[in-house]
N, C-alpha and C. Protein backbone atom coordinates (compact mmCIF):
# COMPACT_ATOMS: atom_id res chain seq x y z
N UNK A 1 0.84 -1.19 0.00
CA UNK A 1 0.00 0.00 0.00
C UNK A 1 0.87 1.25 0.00
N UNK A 2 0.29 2.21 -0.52
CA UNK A 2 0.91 3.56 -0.68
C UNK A 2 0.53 4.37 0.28
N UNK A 3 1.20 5.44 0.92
CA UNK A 3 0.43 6.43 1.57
C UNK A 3 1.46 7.84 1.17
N UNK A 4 0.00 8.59 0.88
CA UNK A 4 0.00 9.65 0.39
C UNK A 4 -0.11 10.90 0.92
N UNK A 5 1.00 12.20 1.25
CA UNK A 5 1.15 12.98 2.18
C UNK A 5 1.58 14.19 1.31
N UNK A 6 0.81 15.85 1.71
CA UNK A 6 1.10 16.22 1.23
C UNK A 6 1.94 17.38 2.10
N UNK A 7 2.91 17.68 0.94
CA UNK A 7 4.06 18.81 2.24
C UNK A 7 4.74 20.14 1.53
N UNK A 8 4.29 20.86 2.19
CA UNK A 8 4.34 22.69 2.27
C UNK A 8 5.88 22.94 2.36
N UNK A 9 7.50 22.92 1.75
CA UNK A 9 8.26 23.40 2.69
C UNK A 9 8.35 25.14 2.10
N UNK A 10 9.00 25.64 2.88
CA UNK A 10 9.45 27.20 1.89
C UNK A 10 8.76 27.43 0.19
N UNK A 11 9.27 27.09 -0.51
CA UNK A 11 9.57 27.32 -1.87
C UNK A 11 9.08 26.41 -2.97
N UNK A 12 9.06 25.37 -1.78
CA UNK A 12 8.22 23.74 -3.29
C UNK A 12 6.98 23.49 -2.54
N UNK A 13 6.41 22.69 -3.64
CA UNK A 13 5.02 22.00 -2.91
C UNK A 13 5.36 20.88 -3.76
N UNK A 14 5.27 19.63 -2.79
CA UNK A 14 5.58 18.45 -2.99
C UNK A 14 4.60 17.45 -2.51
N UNK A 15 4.65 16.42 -3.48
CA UNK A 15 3.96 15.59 -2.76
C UNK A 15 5.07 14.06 -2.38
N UNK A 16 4.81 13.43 -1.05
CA UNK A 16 5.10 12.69 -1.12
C UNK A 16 4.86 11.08 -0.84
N UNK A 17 5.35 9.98 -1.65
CA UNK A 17 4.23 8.52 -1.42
C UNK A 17 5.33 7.96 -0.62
N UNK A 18 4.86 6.83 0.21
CA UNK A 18 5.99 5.57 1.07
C UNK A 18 5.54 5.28 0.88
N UNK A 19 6.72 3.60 0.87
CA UNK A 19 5.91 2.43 0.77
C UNK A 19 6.74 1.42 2.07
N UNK A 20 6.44 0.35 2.89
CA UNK A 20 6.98 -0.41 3.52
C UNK A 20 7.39 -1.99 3.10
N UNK A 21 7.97 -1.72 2.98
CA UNK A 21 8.35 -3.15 2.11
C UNK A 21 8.35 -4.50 3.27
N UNK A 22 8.31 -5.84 2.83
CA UNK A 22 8.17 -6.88 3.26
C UNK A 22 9.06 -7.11 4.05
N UNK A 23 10.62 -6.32 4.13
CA UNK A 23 11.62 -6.93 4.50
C UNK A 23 11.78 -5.77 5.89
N UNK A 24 10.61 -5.01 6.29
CA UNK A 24 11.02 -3.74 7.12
C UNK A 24 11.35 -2.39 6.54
N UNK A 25 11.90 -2.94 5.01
CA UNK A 25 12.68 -1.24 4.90
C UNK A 25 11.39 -0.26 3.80
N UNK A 26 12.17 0.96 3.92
CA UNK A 26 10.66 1.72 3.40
C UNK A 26 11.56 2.22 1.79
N UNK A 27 10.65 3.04 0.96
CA UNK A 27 10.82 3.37 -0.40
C UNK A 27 9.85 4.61 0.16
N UNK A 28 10.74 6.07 -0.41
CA UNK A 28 10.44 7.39 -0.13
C UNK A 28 10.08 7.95 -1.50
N UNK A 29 9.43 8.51 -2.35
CA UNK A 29 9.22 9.01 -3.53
C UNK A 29 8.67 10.33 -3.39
N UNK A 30 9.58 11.43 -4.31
CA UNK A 30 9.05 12.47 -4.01
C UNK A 30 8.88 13.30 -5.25
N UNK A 31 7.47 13.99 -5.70
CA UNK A 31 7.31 14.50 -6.67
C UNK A 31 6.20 15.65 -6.58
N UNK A 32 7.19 16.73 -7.45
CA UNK A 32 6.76 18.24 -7.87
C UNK A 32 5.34 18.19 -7.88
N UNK A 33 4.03 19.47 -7.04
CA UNK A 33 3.04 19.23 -7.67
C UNK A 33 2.82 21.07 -7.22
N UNK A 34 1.78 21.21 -8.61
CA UNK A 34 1.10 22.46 -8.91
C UNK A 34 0.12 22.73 -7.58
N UNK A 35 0.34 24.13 -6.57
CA UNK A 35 -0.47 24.18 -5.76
C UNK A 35 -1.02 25.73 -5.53
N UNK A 36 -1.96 25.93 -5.55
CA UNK A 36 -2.56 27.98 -5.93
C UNK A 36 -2.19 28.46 -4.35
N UNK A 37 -1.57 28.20 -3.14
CA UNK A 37 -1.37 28.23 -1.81
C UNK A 37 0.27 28.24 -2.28
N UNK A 38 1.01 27.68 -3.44
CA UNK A 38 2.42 27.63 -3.36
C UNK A 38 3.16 29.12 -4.29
């Protein structure tokens, strides 16, 4: 499963997904998104 978070810093608006993998470890993905607040 994915979970989906969205995050404000300074200057970008990003979104970002994790994932937890089977073995404990996680996968971080982070991608650019259009926001009228950014």
């Amino acid at each position: 499963d994915w979970f989906l978070t969205f995050v404000w810093p300074r200057d970008l608006c990003y979104v970002r997904y994790w994932q937890r993998n089977d073995d404990g470890g996680y996968v971080v993905l982070f991608q650019s998104r259009e926001h009228p607040n950014c």
